[in-house]
Protein backbone atom coordinates (compact mmCIF):
# COMPACT_ATOMS: atom_id res chain seq x y z
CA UNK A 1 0.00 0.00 0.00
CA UNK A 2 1.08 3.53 -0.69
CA UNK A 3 1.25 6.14 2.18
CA UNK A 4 -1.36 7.53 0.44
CA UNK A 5 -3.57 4.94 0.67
CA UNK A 6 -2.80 3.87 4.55
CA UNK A 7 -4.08 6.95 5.59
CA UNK A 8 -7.54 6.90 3.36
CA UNK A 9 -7.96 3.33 4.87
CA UNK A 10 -7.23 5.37 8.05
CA UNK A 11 -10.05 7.52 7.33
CA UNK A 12 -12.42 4.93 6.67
CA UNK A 13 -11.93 2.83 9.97
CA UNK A 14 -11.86 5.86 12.13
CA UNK A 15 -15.51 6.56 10.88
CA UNK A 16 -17.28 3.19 12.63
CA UNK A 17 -14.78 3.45 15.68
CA UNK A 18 -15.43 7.26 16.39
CA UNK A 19 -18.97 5.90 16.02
CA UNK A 20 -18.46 3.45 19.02
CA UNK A 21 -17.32 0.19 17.51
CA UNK A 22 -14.21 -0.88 19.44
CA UNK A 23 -10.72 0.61 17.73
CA UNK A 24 -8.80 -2.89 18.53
CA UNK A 25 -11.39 -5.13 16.92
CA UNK A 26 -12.49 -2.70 14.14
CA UNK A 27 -8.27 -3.11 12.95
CA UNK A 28 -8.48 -6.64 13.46
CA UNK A 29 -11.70 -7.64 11.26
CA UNK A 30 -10.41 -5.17 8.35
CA UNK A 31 -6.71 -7.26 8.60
CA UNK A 32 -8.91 -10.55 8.56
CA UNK A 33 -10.26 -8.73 5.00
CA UNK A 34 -7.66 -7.34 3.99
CA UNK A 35 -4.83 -10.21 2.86
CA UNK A 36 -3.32 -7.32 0.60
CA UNK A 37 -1.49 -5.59 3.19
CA UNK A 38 1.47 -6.44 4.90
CA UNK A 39 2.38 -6.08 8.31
CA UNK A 40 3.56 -2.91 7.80
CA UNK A 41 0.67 -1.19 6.40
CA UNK A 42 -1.01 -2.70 9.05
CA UNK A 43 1.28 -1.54 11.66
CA UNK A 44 1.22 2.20 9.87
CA UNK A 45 -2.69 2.13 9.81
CA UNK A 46 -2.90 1.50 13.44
CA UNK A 47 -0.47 3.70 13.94
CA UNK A 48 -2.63 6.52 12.53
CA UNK A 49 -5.75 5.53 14.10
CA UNK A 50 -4.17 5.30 17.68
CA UNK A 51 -2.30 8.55 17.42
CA UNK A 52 -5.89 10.34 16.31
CA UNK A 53 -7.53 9.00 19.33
CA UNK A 54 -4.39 10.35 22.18
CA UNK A 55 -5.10 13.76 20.89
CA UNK A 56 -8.25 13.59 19.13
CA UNK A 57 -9.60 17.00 20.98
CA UNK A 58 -5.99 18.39 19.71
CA UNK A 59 -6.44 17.26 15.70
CA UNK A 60 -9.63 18.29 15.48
CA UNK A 61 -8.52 21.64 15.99
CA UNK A 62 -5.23 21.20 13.61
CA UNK A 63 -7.31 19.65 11.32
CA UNK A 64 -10.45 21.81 10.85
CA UNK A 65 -13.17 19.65 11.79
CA UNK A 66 -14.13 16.23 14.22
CA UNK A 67 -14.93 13.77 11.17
CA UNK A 68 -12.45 11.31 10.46
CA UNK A 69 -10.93 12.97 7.16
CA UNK A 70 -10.33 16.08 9.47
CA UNK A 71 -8.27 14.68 12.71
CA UNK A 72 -6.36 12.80 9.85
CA UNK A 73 -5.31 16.47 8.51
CA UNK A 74 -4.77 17.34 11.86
CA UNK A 75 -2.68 14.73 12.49
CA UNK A 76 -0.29 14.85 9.87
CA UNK A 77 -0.09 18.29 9.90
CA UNK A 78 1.33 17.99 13.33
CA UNK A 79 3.55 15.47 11.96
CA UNK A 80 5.21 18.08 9.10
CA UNK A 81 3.71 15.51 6.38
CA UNK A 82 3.54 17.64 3.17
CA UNK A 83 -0.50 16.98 2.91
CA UNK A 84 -0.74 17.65 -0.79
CA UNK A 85 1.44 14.70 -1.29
CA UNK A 86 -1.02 12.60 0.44
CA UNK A 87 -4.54 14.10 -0.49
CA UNK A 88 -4.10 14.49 -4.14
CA UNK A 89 -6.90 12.91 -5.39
CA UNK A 90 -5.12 10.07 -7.42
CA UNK A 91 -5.08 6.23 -6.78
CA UNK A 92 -6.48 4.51 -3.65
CA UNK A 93 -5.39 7.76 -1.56
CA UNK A 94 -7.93 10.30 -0.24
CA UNK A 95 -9.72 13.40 -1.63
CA UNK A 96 -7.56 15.69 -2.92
CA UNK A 97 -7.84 18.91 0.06
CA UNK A 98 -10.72 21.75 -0.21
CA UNK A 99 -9.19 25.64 -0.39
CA UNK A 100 -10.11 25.67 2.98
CA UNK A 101 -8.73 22.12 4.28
CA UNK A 102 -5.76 23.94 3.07
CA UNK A 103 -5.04 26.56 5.70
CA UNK A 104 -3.34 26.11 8.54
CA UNK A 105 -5.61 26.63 11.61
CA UNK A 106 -4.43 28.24 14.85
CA UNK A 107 -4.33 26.05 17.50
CA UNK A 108 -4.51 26.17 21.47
CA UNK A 109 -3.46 24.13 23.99
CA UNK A 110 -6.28 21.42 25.17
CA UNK A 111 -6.80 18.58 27.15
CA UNK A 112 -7.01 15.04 24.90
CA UNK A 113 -9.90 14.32 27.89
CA UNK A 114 -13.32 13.62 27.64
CA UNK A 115 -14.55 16.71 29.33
CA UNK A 116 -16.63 15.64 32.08
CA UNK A 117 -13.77 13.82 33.64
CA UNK A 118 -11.34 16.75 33.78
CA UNK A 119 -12.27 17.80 37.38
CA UNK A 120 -11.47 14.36 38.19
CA UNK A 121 -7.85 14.18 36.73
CA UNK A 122 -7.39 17.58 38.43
CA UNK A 123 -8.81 16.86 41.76
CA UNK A 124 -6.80 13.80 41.74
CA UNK A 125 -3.50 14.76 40.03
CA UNK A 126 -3.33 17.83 41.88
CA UNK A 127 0.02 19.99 40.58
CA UNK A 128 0.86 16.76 38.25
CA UNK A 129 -2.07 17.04 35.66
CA UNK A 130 -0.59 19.20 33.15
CA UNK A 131 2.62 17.12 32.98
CA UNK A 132 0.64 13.46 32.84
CA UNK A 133 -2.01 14.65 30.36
CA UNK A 134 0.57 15.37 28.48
CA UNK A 135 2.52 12.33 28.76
CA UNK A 136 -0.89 10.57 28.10
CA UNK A 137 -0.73 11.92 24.77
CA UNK A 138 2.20 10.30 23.94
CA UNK A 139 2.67 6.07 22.76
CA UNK A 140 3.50 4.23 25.78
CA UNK A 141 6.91 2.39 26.02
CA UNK A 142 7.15 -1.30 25.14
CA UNK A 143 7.89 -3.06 28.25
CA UNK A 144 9.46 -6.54 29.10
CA UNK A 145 9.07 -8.83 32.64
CA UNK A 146 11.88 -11.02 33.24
CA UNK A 147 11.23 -14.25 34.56
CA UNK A 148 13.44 -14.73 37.53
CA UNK A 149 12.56 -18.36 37.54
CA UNK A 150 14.52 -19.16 34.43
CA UNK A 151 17.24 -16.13 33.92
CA UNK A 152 18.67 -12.85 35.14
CA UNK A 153 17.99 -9.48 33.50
CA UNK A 154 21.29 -9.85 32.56
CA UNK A 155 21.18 -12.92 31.18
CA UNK A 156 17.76 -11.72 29.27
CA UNK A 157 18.93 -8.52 27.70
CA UNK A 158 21.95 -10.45 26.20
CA UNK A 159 19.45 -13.27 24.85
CA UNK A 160 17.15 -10.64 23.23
CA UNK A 161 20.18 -8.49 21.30
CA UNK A 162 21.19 -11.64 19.84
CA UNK A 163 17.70 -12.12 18.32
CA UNK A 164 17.40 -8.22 17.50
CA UNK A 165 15.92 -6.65 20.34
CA UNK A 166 17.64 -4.41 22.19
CA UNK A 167 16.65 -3.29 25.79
CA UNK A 168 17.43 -1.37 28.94
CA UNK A 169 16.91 -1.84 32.51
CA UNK A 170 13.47 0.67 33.72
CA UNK A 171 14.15 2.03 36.78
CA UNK A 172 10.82 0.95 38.55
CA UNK A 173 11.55 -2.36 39.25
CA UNK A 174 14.38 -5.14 39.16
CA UNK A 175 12.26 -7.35 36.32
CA UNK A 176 11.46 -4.64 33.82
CA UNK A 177 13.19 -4.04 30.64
CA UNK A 178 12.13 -0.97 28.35
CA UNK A 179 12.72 -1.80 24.50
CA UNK A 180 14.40 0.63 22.61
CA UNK A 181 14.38 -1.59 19.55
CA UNK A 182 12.76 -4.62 17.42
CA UNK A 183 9.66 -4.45 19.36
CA UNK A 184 8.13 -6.20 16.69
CA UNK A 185 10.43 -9.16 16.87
CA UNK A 186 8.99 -9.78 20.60
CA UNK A 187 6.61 -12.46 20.26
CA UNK A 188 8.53 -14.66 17.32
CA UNK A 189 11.65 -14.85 19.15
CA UNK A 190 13.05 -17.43 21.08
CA UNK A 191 12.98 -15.48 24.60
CA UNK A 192 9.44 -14.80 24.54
CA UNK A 193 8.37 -18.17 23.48
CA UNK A 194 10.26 -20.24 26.18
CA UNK A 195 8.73 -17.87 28.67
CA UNK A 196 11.91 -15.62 29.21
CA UNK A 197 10.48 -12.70 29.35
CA UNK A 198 6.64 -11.57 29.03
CA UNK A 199 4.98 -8.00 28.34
CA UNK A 200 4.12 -6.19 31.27
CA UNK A 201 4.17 -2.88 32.04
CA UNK A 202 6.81 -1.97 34.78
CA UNK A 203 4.14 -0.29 37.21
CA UNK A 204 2.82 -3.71 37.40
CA UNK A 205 6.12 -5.33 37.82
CA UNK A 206 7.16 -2.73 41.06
CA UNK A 207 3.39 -3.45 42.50
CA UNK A 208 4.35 -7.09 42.64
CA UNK A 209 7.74 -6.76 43.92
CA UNK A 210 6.69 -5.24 47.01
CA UNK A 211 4.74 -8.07 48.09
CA UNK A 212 5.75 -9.85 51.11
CA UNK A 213 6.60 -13.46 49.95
CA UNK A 214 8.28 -14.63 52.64
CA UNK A 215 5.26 -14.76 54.83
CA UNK A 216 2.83 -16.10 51.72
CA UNK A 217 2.12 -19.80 50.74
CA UNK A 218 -1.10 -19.62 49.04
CA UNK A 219 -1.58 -17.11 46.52
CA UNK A 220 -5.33 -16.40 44.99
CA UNK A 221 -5.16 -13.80 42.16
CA UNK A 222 -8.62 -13.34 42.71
CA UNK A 223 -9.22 -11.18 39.23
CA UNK A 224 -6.90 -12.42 37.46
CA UNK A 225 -7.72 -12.13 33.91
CA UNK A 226 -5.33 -12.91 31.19
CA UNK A 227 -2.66 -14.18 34.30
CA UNK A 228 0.19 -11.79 33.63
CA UNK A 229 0.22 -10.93 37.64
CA UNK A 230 -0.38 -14.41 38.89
CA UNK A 231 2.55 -15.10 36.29
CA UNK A 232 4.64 -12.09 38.01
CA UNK A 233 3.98 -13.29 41.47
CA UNK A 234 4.84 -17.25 40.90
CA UNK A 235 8.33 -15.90 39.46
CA UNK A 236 9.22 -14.22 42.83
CA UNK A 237 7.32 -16.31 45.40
CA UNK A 238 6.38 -20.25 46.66
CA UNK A 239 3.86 -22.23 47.37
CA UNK A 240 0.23 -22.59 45.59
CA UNK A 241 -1.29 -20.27 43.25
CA UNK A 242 -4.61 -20.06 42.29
CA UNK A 243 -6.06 -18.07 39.42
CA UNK A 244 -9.50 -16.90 39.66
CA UNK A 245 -11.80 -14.48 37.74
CA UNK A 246 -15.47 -13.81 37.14
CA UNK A 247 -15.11 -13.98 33.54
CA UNK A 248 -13.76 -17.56 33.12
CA UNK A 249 -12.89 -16.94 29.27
CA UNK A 250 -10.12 -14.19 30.30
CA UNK A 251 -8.27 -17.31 31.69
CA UNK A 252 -8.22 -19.47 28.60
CA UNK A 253 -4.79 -18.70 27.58
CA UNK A 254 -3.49 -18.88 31.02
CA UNK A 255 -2.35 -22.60 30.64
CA UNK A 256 -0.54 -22.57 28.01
CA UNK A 257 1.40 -19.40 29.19
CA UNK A 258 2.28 -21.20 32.90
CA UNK A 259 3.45 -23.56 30.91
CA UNK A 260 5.75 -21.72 28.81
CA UNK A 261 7.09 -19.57 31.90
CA UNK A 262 7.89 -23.17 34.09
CA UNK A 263 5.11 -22.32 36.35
CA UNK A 264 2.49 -23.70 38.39
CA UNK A 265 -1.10 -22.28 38.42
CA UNK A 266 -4.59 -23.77 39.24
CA UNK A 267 -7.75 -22.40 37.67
CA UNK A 268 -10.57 -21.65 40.34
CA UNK A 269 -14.80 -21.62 39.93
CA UNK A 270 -16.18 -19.11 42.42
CA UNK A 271 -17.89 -22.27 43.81
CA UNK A 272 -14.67 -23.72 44.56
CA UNK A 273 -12.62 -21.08 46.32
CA UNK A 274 -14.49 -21.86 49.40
CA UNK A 275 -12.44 -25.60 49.62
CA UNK A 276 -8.96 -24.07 48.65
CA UNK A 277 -9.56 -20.98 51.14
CA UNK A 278 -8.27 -19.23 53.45
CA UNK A 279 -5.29 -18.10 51.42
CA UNK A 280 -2.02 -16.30 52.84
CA UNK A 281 -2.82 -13.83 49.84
CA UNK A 282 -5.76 -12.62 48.24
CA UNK A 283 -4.82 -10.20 45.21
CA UNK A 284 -7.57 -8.07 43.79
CA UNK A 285 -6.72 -6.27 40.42
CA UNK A 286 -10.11 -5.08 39.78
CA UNK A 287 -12.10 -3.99 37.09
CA UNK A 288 -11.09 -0.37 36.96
CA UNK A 289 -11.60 2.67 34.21
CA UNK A 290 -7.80 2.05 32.71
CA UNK A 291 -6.72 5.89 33.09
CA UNK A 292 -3.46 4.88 33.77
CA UNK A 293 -3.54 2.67 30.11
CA UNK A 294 -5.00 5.24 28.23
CA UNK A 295 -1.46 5.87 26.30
CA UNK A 296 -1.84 2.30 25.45
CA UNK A 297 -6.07 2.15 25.14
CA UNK A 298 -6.78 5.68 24.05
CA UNK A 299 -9.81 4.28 22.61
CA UNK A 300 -11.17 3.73 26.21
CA UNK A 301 -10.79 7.14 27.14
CA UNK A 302 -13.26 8.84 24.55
CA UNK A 303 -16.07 5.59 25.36
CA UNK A 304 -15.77 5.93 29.31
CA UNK A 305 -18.45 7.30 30.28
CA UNK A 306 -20.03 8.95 33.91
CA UNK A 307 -22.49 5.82 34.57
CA UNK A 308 -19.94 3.18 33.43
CA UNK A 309 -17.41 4.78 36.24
CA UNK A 310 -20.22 4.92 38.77
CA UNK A 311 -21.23 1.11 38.14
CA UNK A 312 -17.29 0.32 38.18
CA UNK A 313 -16.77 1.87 41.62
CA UNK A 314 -19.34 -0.64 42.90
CA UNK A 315 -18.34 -3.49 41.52
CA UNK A 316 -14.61 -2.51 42.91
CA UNK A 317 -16.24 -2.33 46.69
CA UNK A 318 -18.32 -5.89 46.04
CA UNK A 319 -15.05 -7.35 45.17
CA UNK A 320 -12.96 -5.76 48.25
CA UNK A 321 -15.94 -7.10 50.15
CA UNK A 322 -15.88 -10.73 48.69
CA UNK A 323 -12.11 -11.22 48.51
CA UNK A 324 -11.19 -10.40 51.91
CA UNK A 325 -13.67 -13.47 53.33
CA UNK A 326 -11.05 -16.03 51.87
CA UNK A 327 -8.17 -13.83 53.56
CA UNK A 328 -6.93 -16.56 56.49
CA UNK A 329 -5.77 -14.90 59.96
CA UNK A 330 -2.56 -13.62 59.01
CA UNK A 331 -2.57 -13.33 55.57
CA UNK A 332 -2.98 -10.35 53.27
CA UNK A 333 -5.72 -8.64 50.87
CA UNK A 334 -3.98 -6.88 47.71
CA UNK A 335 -6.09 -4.14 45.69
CA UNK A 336 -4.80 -2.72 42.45
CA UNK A 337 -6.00 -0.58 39.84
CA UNK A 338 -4.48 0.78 36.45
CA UNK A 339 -6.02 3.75 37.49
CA UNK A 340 -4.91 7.19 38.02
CA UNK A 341 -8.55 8.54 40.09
CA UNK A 342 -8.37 8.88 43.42
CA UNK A 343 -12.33 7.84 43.55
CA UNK A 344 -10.70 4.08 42.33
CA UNK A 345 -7.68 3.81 44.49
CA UNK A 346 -7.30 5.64 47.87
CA UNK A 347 -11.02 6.39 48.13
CA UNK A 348 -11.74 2.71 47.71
CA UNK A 349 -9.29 1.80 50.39
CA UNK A 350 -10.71 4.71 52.79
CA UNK A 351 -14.05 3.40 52.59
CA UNK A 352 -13.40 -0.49 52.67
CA UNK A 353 -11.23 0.48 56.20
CA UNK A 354 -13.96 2.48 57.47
CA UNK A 355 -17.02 -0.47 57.19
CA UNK A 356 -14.14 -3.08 58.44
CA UNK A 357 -12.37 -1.89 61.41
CA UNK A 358 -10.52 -4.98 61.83
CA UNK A 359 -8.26 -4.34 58.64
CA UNK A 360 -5.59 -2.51 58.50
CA UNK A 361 -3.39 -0.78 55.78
CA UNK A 362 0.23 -1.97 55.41
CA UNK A 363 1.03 0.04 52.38
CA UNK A 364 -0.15 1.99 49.20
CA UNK A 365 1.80 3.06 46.09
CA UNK A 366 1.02 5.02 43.27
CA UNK A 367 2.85 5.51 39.45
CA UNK A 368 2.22 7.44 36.43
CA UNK A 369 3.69 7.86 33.24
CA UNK A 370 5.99 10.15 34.70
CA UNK A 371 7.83 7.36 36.09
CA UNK A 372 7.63 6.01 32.79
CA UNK A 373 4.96 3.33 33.66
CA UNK A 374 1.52 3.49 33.24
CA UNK A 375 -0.67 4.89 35.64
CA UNK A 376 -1.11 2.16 38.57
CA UNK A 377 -2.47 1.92 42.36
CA UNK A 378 -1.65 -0.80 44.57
CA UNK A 379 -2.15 -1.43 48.38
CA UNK A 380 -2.04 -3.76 50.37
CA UNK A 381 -4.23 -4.71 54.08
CA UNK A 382 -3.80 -6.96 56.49
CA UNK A 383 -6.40 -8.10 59.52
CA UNK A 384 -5.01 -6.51 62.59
C-alpha cells in the first residue's frame, strides 16, 4: 500500500470506531479482509488511528473539523507531512484537500480528555495534571518482565540483542526491561516463546515486587484475567497459586502461558474457592476505568463514560468485600488498579477500612507515566 492509501484506509476505519465500535477489533476484522497488506501497512494504519484518538480533541482543531478525514489532517499536519502529497486525489489515496482544508488553523493548547472527567484528573492529580495529560498523549513504552525463575535481566537482555531486540533496565523495578528496539520481533523470538520474558508494564512489575513473599504460601489472584500478575507473582514467590476471575474466558490462555514460563497455576470456579480458602494472599486487580492505560487504550478514554465509572466503583467495593472473606488470619488482601482517580484507588481503600475496622493498611503506592509506567495503584491490608 502507498502512504497515500494507509491513511484513506485510516479515514475509513476511524468513521465506525469514532462511532463506538471498538478501535482494537475494528483493525483486526479489516486485517482478517484485507490479505493485501502487509504487516507494515497494518502496523502504519494502526499507527494513525491510535495517534488520532491520544489527541483527538488536539487534531480536530489542527485539522479543521471532528470527522475522520479532518483529525487525519490534523494529524499529519502535526507530523510536518507535506499533505498535498497525500490528499491528491489520485489512486487509492484520499480526496484531494478543499481551499479551505488547506489553511493552517491556529491552535490552542487542550486537554485530549473527555470533558466531564477533567475535574477528576485535576482533583486527583493535583500539581501533576498538566505534565501526565501530556505524557498521556504520547505512545507508551514497550515493556518486558523477566522471569526470575529461568534467567537474570542480565542474562535476558543479552538473549534478546542476539535475536534483535535491544533493551534497557526501567528504573521501577528489578524485572522490567524498556525496548528501545525490534519491538516487533517480541513475540517470534526465542525469549518470549520459552517464557523468558513476558509483556508487562513496569508499574505492574514494582506493585508485585513489594509483596511480602516470605510470609505467603497460598496465593489467589482473585481477578486475574489474562494471568500476567499471577505469572509475576509465581516468578518471585512459593507455594500454591490459584487463578481466579469472574469472567472464566479471560483465563483461557493462562495454561498454556504457565506452561511456557515453568510455572504452576490452578484455575478456580467461584464455587470452589471456598475448599482451597483461606489463602495467605488474596490479590484483587479489579475492574477499573484504565486511566493509567489510556497511552496504550486511548480508545477507552473517549467511550468511558459517567455511569460506566459509577457502576465500576461498585463493583470494585463488592469485590474488596468478597475477597477479603477467603483472607486466612494472618494473611494479606492486595487491591490494584491501572487507574490514576483517586475515587478508584485511595477512596476505595478509605471506605473499605472504614465499614471493616478490623483491617488494616500496610502500604499503598502510586505511578504514572511520569515514572515512565503506566498509571497504577496498589495497596495492600492486612487483619489486625
Amino acid at each position: 500500500m502507498t502512504p497515500a492509501a494507509r491513511v484513506q484506509t485510516a479515514i475509513e476505519l476511524l468513521d465506525p470506531i469514532l462511532d463506538g465500535a471498538p478501535a482494537e477489533r475494528t483493525l483486526t476484522q479489516w486485517a482478517r479482509k484485507s490479505r493485501f497488506a502487509g504487516s507494515k501497512d497494518r502496523a502504519a494504519i494502526r499507527d494513525h488511528i491510535y495517534d488520532v484518538l491520544r489527541r483527538k480533541n488536539t487534531f480536530s482543531q489542527s485539522g479543521g473539523g471532528q470527522s475522520p478525514r479532518h483529525l487525519i489532517i490534523g494529524l499529519l499536519r502535526h507530523q510536518g507531512v507535506d499533505l498535498e502529497d497525500i490528499f491528491s486525489g489520485t489512486g487509492y489515496g484520499p480526496d484531494a484537500l478543499t481551499p479551505e482544508e488547506n489553511v493552517a488553523v491556529e491552535t490552542q493548547d487542550v486537554a485530549d480528555l473527555p470533558d466531564w472527567i477533567i475535574p477528576d484528573f485535576q482533583a486527583s492529580l493535583g500539581t501533576d495534571f498538566e505534565a501526565i495529560e501530556a505524557a498521556l498523549k504520547e505512545r507508551a513504552p514497550v515493556i518486558l518482565r523477566v522471569n526470575l525463575s529461568k534467567e537474570t535481566p542480565t542474562e535476558a537482555i543479552d538473549q534478546l540483542a542476539a535475536e534483535g531486540i535491544e533493551t534497557r533496565v526501567h528504573a521501577s523495578a528489578d524485572t522490567a526491561l524498556i525496548v528501545t528496539e525490534g519491538a516487533r520481533k517480541i513475540r517470534n523470538s526465542q525469549a518470549y516463546q520459552t517464557g523468558v520474558v513476558e509483556l508487562q508494564d513496569a508499574a505492574s512489575q514494582a506493585a508485585i515486587a513489594l509483596l511480602p513473599f516470605d510470609e505467603i504460601k497460598s496465593t489467589l489472584d482473585y481477578c486475574a484475567g489474562g494471568g500476567g500478575k499471577l505469572l509475576a507473582m509465581a516468578a518471585r514467590g512459593k507455594g500454591q497459586f490459584f487463578a481466579h476471575d469472574v469472567l472464566e474466558g479471560r483465563l483461557c490462555d493462562l495454561p498454556e502461558r504457565a506452561k511456557r514460563a515453568g510455572i504452576k497455576a490452578q484455575i478456580l470456579k467461584t464455587s470452589e474457592i471456598p475448599h482451597e480458602a483461606p489463602f495467605d494472599l488474596v490479590f484483587c486487580d479489579v475492574p477499573c476505568s484504565g486511566t493509567g492505560t489510556w497511552r496504550r487504550d486511548p480508545d477507552a478514554k473517549w467511550k468511558l463514560t459517567r455511569e460506566t465509572l459509577s457502576n465500576t466503583l461498585s463493583i470494585q467495593q463488592e469485590i474488596l468485600t468478597s475477597a477479603s472473606k477467603y483472607v486466612g488470619e494472618t494473611g494479606f488482601l492486595g487491591y490494584a488498579t491501572c487507574s490514576l482517580l483517586q475515587s478508584e484507588n485511595q477512596d476505595q481503600i478509605s471506605a473499605f477500612l472504614k465499614e471493616n475496622p478490623d483491617w488494616a493498611l500496610v502500604y499503598e503506592r502510586v505511578w504514572t507515566p511520569l515514572d515512565g509506567c503506566d498509571g497504577f495503584y496498589t495497596a495492600l491490608l492486612k487483619r489486625k
